[in-house]
PDB file of N, CA and C in Angstrom:
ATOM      1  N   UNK A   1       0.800  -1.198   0.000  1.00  0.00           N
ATOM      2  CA  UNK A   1       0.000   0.000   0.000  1.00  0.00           C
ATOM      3  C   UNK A   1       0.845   1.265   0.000  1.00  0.00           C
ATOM      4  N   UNK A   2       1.972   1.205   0.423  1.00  0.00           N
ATOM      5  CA  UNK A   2       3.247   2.163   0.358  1.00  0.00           C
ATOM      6  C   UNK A   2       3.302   2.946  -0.748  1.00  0.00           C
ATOM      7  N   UNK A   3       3.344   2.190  -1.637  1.00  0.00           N
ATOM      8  CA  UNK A   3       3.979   2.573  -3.244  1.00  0.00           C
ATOM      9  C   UNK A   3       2.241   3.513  -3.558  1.00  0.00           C
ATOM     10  N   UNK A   4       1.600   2.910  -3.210  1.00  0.00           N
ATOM     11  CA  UNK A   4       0.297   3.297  -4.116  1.00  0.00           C
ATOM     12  C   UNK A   4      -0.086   4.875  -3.079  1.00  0.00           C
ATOM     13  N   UNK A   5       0.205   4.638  -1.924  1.00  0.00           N
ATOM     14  CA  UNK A   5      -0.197   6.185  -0.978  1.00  0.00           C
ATOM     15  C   UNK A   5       1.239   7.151  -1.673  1.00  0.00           C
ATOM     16  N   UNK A   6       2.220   6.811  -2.031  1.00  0.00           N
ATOM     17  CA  UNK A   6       3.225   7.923  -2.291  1.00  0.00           C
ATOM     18  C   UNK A   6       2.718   8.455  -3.473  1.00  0.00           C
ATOM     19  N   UNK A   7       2.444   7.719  -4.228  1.00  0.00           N
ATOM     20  CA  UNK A   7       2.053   8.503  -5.905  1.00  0.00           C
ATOM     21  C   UNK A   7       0.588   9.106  -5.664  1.00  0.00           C
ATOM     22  N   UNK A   8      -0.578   8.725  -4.477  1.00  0.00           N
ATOM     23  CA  UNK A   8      -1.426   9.712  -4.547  1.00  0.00           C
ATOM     24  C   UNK A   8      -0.954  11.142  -3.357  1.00  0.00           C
ATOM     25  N   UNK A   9      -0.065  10.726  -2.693  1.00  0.00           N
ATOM     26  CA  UNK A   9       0.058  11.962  -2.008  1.00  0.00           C
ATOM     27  C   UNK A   9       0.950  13.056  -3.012  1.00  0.00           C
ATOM     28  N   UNK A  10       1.219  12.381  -4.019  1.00  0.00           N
ATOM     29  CA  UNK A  10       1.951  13.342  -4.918  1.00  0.00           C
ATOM     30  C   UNK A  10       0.945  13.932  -6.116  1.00  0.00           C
ATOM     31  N   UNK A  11       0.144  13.003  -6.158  1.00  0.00           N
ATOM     32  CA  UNK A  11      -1.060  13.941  -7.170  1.00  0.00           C
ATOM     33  C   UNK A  11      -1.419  14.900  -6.269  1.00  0.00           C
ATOM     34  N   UNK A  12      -1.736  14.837  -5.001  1.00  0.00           N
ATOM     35  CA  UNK A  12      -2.406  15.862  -3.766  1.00  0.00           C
ATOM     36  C   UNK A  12      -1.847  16.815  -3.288  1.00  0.00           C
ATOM     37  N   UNK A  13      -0.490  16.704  -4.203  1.00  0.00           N
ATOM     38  CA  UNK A  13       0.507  17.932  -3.196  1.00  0.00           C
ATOM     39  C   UNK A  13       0.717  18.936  -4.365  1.00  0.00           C
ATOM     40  N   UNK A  14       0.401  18.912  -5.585  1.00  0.00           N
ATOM     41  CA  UNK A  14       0.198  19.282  -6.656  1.00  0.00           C
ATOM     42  C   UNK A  14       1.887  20.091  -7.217  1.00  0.00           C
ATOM     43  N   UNK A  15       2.075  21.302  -7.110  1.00  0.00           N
ATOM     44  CA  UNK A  15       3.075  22.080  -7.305  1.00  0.00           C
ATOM     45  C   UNK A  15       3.891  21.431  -6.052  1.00  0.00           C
ATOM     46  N   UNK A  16       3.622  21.211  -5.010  1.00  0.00           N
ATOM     47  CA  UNK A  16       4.470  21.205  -4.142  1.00  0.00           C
ATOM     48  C   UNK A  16       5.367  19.961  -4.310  1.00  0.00           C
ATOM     49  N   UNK A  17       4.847  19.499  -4.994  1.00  0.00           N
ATOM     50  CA  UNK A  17       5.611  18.100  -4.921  1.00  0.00           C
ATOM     51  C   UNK A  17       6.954  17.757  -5.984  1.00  0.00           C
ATOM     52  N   UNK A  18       7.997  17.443  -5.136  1.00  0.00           N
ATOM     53  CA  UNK A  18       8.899  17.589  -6.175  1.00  0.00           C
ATOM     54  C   UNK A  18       9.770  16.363  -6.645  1.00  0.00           C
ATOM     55  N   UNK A  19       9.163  15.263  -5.947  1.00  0.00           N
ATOM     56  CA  UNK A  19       9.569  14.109  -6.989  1.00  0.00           C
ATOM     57  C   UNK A  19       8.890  12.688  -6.439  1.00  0.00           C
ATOM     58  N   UNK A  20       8.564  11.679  -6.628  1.00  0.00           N
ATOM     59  CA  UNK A  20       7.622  10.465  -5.706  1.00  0.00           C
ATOM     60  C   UNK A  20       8.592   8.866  -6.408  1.00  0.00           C
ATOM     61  N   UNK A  21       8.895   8.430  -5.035  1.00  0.00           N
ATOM     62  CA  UNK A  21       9.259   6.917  -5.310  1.00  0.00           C
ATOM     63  C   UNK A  21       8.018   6.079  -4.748  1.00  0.00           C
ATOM     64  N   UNK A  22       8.185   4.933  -5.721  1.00  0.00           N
ATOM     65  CA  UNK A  22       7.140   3.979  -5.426  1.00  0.00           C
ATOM     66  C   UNK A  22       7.984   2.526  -5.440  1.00  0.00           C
ATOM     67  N   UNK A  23       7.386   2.211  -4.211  1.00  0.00           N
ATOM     68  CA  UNK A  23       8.331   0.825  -4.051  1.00  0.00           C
ATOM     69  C   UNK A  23       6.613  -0.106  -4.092  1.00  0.00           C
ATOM     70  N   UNK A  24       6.925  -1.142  -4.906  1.00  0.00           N
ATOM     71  CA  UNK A  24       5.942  -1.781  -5.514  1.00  0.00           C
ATOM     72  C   UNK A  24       4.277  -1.906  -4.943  1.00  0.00           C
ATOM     73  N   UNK A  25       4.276  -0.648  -5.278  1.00  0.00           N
ATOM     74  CA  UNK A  25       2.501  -0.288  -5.325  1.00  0.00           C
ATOM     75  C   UNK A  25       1.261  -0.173  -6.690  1.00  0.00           C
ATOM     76  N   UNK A  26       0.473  -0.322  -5.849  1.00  0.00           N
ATOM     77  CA  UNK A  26      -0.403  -0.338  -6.646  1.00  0.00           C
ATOM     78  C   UNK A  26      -0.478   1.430  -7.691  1.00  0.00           C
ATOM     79  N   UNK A  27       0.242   1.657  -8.911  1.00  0.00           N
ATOM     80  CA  UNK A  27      -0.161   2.897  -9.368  1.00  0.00           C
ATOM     81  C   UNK A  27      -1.444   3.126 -10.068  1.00  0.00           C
ATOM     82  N   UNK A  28      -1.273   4.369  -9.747  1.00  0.00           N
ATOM     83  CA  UNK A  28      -2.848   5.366 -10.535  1.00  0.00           C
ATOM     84  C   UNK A  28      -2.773   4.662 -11.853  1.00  0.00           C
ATOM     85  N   UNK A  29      -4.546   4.576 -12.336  1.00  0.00           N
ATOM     86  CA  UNK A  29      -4.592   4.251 -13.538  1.00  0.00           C
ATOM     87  C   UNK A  29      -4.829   5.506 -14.376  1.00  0.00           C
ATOM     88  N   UNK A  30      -5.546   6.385 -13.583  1.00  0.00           N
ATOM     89  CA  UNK A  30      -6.680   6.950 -14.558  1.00  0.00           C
ATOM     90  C   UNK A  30      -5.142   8.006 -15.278  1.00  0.00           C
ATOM     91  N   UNK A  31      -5.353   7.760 -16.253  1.00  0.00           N
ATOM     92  CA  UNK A  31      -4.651   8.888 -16.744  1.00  0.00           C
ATOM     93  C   UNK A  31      -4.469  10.544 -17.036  1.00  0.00           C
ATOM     94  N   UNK A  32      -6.030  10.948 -16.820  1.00  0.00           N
ATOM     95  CA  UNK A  32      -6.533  11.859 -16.468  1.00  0.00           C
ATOM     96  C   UNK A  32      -5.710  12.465 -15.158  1.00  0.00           C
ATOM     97  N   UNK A  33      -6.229  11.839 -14.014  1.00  0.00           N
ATOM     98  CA  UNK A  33      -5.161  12.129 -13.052  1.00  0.00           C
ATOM     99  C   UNK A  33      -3.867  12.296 -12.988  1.00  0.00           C
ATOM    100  N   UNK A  34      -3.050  10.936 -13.629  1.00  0.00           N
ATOM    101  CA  UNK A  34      -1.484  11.375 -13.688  1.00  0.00           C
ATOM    102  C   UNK A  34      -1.143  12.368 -14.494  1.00  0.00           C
ATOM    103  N   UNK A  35      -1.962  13.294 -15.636  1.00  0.00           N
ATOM    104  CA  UNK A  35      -1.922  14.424 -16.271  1.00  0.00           C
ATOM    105  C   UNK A  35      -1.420  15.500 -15.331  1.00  0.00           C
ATOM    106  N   UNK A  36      -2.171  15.261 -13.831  1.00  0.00           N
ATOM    107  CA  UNK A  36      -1.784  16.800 -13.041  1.00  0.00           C
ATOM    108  C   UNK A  36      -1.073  16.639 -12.185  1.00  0.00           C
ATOM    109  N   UNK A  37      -0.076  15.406 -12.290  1.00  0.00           N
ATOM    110  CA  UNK A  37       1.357  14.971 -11.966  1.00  0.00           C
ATOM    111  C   UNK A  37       2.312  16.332 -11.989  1.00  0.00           C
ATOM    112  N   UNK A  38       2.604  16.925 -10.829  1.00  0.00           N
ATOM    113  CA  UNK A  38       3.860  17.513 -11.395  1.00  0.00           C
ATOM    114  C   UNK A  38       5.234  17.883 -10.837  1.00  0.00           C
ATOM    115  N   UNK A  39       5.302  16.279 -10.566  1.00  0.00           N
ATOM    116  CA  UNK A  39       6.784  15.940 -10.177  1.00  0.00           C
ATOM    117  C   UNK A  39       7.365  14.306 -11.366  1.00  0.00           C
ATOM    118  N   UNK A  40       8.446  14.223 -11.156  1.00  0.00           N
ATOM    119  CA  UNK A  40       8.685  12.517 -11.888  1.00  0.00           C
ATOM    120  C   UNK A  40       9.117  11.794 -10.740  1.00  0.00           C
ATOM    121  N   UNK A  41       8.642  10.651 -11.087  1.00  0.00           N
ATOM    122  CA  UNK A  41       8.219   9.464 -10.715  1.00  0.00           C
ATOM    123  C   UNK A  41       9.586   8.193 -10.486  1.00  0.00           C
ATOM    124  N   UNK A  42       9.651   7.907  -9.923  1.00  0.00           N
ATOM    125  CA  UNK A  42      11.243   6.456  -9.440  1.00  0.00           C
ATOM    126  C   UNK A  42      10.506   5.546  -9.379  1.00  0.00           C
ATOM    127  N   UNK A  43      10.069   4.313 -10.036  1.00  0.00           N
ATOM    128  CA  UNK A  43       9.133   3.113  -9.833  1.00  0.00           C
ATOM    129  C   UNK A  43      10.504   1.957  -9.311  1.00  0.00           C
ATOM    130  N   UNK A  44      10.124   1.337  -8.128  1.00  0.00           N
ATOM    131  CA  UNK A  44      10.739   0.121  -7.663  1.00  0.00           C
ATOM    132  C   UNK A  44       9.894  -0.981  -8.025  1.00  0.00           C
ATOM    133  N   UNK A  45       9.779  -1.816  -8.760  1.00  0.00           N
ATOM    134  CA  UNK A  45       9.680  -3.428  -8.435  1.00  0.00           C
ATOM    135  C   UNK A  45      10.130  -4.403  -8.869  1.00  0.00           C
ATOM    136  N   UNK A  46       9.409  -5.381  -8.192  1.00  0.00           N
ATOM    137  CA  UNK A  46      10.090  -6.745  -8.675  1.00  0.00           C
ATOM    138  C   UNK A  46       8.931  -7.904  -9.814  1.00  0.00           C
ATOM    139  N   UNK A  47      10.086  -8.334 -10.350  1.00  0.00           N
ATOM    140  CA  UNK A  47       9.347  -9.159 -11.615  1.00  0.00           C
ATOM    141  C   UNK A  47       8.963 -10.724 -10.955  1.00  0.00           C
ATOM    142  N   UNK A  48       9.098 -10.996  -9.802  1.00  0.00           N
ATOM    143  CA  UNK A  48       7.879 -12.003  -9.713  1.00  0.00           C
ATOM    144  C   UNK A  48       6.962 -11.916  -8.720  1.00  0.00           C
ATOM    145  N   UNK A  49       6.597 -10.643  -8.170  1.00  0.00           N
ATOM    146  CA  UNK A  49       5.395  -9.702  -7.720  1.00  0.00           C
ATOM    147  C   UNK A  49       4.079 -10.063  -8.274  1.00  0.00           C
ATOM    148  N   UNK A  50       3.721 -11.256  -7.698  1.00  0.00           N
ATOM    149  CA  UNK A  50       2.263 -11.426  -8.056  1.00  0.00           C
ATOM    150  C   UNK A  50       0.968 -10.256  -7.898  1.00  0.00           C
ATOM    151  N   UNK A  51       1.085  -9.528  -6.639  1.00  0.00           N
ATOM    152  CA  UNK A  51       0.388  -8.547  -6.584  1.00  0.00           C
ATOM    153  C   UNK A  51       0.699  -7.472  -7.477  1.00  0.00           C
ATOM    154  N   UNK A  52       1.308  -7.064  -8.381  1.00  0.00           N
ATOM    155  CA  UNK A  52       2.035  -5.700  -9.061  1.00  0.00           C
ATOM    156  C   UNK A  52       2.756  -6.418 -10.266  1.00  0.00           C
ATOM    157  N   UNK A  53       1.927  -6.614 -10.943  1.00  0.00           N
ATOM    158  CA  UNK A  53       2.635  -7.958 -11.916  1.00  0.00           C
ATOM    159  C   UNK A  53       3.371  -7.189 -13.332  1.00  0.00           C
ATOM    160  N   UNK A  54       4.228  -7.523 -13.768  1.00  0.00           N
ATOM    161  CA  UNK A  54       4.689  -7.271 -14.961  1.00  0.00           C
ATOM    162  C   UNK A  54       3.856  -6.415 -16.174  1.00  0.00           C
ATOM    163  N   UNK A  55       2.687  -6.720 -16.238  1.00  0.00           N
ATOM    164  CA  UNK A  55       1.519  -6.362 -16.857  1.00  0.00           C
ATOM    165  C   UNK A  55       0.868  -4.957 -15.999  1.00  0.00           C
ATOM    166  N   UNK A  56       1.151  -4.879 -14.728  1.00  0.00           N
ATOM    167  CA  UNK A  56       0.937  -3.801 -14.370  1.00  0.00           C
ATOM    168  C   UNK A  56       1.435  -2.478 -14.586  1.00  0.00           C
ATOM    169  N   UNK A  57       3.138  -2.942 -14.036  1.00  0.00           N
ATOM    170  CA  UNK A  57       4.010  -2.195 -14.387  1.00  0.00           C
ATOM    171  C   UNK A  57       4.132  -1.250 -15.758  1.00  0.00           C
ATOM    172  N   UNK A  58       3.645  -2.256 -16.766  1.00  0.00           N
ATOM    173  CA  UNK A  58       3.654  -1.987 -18.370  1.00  0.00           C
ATOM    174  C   UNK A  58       2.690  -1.081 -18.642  1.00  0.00           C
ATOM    175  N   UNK A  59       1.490  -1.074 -17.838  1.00  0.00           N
ATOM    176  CA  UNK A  59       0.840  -0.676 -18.355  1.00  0.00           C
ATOM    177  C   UNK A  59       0.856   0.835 -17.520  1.00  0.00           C
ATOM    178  N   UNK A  60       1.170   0.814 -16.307  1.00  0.00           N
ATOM    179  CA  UNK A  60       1.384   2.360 -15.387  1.00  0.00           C
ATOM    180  C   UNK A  60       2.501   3.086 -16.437  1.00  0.00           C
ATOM    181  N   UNK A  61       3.741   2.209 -17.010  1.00  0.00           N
ATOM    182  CA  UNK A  61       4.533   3.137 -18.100  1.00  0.00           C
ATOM    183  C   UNK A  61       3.901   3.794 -19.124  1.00  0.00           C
ATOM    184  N   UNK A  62       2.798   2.834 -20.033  1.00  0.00           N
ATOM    185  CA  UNK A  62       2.266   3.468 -20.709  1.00  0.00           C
ATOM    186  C   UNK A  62       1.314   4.943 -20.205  1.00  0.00           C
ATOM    187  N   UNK A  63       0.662   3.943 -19.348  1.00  0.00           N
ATOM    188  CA  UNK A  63       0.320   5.552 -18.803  1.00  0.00           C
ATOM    189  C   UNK A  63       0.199   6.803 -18.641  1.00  0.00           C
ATOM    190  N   UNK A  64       1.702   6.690 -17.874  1.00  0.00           N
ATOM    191  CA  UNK A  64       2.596   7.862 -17.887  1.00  0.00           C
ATOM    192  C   UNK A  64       3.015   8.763 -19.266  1.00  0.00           C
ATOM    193  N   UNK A  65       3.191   7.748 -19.961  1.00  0.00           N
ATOM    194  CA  UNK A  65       3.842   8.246 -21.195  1.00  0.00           C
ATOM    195  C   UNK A  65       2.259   8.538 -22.102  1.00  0.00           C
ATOM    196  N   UNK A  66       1.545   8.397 -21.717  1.00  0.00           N
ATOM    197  CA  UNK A  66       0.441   8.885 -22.425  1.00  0.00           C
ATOM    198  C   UNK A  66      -0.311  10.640 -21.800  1.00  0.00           C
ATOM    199  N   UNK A  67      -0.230  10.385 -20.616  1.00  0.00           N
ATOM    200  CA  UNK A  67      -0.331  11.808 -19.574  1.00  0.00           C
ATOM    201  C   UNK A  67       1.009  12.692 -19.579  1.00  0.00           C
ATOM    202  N   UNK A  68       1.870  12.186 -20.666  1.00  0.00           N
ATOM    203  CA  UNK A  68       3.195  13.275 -20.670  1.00  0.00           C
ATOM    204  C   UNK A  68       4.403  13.481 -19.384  1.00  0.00           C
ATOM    205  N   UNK A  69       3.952  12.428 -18.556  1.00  0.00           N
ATOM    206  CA  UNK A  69       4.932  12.269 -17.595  1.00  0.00           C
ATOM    207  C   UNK A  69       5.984  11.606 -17.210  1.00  0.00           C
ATOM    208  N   UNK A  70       7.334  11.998 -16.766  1.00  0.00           N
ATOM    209  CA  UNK A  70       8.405  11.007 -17.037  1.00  0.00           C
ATOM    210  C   UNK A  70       8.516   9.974 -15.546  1.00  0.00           C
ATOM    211  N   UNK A  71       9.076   8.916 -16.259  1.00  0.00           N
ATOM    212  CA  UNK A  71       8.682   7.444 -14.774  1.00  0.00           C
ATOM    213  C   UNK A  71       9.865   6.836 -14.881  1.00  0.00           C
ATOM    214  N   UNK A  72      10.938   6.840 -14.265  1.00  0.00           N
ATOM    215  CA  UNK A  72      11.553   6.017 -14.164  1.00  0.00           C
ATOM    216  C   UNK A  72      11.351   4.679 -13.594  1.00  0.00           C
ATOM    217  N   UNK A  73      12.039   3.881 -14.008  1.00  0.00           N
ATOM    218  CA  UNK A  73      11.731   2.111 -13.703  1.00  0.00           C
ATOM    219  C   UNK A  73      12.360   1.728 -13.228  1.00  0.00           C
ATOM    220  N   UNK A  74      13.047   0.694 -12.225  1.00  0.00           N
ATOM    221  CA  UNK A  74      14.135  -0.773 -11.615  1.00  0.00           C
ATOM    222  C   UNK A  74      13.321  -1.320 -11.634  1.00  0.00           C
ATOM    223  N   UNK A  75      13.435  -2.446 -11.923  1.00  0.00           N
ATOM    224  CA  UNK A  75      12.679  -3.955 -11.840  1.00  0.00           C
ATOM    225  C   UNK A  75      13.705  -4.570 -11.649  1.00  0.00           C
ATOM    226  N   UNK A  76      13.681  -5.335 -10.018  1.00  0.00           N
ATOM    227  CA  UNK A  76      14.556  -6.713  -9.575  1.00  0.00           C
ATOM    228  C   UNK A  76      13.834  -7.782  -9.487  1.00  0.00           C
ATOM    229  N   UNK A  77      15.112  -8.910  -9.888  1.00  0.00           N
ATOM    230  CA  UNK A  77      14.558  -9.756 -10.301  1.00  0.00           C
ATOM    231  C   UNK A  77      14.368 -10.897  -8.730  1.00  0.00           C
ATOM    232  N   UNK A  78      13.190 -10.392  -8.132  1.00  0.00           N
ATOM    233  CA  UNK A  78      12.790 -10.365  -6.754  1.00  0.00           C
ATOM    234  C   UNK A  78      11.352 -10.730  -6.322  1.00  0.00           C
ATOM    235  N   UNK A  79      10.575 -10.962  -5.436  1.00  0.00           N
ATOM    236  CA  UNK A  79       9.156 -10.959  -4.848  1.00  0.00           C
ATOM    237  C   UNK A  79       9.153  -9.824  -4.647  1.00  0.00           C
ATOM    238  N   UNK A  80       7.445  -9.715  -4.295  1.00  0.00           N
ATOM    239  CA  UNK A  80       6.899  -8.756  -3.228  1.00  0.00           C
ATOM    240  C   UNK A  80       7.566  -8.165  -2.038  1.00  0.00           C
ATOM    241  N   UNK A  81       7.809  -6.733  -1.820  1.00  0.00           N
ATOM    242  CA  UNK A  81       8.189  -6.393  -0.463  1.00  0.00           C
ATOM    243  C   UNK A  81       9.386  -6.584  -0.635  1.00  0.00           C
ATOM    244  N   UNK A  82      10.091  -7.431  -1.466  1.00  0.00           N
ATOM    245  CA  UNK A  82      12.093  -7.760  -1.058  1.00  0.00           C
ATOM    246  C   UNK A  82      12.679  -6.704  -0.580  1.00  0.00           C
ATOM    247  N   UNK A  83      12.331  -5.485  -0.429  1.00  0.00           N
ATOM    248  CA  UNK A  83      12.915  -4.493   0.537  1.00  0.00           C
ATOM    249  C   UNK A  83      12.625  -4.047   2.034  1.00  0.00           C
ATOM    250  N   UNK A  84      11.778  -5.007   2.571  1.00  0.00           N
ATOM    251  CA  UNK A  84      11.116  -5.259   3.674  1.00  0.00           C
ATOM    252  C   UNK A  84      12.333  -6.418   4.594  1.00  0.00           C
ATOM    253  N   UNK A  85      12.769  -5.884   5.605  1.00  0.00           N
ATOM    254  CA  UNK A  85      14.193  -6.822   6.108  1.00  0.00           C
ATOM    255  C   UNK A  85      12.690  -7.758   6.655  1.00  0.00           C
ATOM    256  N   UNK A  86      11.699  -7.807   7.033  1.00  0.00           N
ATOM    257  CA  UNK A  86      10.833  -8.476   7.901  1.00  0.00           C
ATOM    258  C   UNK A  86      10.490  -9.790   7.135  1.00  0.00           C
ATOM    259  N   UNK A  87      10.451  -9.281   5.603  1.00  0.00           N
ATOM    260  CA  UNK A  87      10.151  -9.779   5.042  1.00  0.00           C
ATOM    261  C   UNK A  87      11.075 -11.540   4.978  1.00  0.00           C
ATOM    262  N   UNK A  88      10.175 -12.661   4.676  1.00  0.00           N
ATOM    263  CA  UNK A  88      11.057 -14.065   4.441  1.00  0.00           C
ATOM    264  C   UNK A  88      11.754 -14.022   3.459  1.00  0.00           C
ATOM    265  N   UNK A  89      11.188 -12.855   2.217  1.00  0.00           N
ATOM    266  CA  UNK A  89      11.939 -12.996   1.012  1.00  0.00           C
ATOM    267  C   UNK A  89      13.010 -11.621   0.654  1.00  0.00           C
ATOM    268  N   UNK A  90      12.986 -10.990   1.920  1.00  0.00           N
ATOM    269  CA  UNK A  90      13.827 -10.077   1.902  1.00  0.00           C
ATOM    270  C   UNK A  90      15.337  -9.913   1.136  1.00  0.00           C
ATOM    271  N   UNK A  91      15.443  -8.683   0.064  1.00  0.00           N
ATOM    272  CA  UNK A  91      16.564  -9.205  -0.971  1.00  0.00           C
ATOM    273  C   UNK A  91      17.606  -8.218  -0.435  1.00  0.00           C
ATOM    274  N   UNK A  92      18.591  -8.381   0.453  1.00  0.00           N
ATOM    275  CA  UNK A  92      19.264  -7.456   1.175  1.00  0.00           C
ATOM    276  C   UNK A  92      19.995  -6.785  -0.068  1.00  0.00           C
ATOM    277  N   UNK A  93      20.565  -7.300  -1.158  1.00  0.00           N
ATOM    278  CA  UNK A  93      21.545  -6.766  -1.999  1.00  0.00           C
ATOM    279  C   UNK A  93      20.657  -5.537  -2.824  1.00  0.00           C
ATOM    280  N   UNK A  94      19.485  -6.111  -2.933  1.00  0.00           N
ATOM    281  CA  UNK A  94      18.372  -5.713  -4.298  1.00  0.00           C
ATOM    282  C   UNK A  94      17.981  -4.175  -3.446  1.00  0.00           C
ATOM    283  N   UNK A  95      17.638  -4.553  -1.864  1.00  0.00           N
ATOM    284  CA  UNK A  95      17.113  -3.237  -0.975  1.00  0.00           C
ATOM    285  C   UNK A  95      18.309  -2.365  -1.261  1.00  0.00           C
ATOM    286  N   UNK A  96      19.520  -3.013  -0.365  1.00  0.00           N
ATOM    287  CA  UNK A  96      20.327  -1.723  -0.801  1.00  0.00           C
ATOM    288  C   UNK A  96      20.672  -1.156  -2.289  1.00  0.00           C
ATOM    289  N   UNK A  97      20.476  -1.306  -3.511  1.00  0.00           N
ATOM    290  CA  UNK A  97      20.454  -0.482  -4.552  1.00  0.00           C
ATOM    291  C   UNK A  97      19.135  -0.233  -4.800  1.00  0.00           C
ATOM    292  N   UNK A  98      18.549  -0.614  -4.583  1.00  0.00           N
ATOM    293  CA  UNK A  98      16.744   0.155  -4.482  1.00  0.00           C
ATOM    294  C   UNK A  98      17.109   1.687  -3.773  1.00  0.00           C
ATOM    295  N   UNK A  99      17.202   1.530  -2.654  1.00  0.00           N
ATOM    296  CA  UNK A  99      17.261   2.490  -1.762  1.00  0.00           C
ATOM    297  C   UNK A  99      18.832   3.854  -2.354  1.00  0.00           C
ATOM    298  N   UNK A 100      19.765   2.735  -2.558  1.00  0.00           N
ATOM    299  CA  UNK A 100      20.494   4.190  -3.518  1.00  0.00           C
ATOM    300  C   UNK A 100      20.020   4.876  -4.705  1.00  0.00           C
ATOM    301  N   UNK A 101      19.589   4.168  -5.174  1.00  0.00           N
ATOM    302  CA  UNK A 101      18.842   4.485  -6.354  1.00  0.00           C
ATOM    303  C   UNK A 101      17.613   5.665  -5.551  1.00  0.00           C
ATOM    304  N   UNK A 102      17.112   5.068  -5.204  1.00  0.00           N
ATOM    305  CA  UNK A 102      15.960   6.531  -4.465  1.00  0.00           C
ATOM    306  C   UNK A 102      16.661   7.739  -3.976  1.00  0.00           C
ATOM    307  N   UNK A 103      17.605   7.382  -2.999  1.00  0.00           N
ATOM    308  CA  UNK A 103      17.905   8.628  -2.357  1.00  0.00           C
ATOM    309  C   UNK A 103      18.879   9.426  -3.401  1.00  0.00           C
ATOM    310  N   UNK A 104      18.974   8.958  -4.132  1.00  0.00           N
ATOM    311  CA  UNK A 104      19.840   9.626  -5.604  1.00  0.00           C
ATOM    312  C   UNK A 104      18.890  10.378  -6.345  1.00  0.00           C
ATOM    313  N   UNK A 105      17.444   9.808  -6.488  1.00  0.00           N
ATOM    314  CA  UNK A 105      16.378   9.980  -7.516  1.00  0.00           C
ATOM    315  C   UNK A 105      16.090  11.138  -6.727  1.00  0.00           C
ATOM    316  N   UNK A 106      16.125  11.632  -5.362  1.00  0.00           N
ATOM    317  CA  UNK A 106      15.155  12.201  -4.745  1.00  0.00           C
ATOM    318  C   UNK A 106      16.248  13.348  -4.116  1.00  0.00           C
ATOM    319  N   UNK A 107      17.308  13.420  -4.152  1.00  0.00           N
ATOM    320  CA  UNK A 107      18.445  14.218  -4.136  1.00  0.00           C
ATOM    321  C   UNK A 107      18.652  15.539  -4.866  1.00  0.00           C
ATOM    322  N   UNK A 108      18.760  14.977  -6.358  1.00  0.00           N
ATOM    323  CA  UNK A 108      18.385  15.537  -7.424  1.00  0.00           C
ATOM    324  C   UNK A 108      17.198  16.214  -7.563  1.00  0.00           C
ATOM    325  N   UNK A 109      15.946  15.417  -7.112  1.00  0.00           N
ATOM    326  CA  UNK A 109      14.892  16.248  -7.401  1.00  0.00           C
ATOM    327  C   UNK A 109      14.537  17.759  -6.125  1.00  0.00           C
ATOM    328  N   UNK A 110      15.334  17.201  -5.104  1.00  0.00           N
ATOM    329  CA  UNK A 110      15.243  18.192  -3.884  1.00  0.00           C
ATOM    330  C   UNK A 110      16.439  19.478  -3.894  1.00  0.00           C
ATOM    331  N   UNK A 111      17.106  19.302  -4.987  1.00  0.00           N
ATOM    332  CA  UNK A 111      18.736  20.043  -4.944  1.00  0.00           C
ATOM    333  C   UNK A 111      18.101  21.148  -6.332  1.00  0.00           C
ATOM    334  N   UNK A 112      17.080  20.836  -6.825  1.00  0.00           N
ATOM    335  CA  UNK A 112      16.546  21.909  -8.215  1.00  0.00           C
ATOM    336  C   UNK A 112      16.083  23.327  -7.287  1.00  0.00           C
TER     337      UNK A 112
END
């Protein structure tokens, strides 16, 4: 539910918002909405994520790219949550470049 509350608190923050990571959530469909996106987007997941499936992913890119907004992608080759230490399938190597990867994505977007 993580991934899916960051990208609506970033439709909600409108101007204010200056960049949103999503670690494998459910994203906005409506495209309408991601139109009044106006920050870019860091997508985390993993490709054997039954909940957030490959087909999802594909289709939140299109999305994006249809509402004019830019999305970056990682896809590890991981479960659900693998950035969750709680987690059984926790991917310690995969979390830590997830997580550089964000605080890099979100660095940049906070340093403009």
């Amino acid at each position: 539910m993580g991934g899916s509350w960051s990208l609506q608190a970033a439709l909600l923050a409108g101007n204010q918002a200056k960049g949103c990571v999503i670690y494998y959530g459910m994203p906005e469909e409506s495209v309408d909405k991601l139109k009044t996106l106006s920050c870019d987007v860091l997508g985390i997941f993993a490709d054997q994520d039954k909940f957030f499936s490959t087909q999802v992913v594909d289709n939140f890119k299109s999305n994006m790219k249809k509402a004019g907004k830019k999305l970056t992608v990682h896809t590890y080759a991981a479960d659900h949550a693998f950035a969750n230490p709680s987690n059984p399938k926790h991917n310690k190597e995969y979390s830590k470049d997830a997580m550089e990867k964000s605080l890099k994505f979100l660095k940049l977007k906070f340093e403009k």
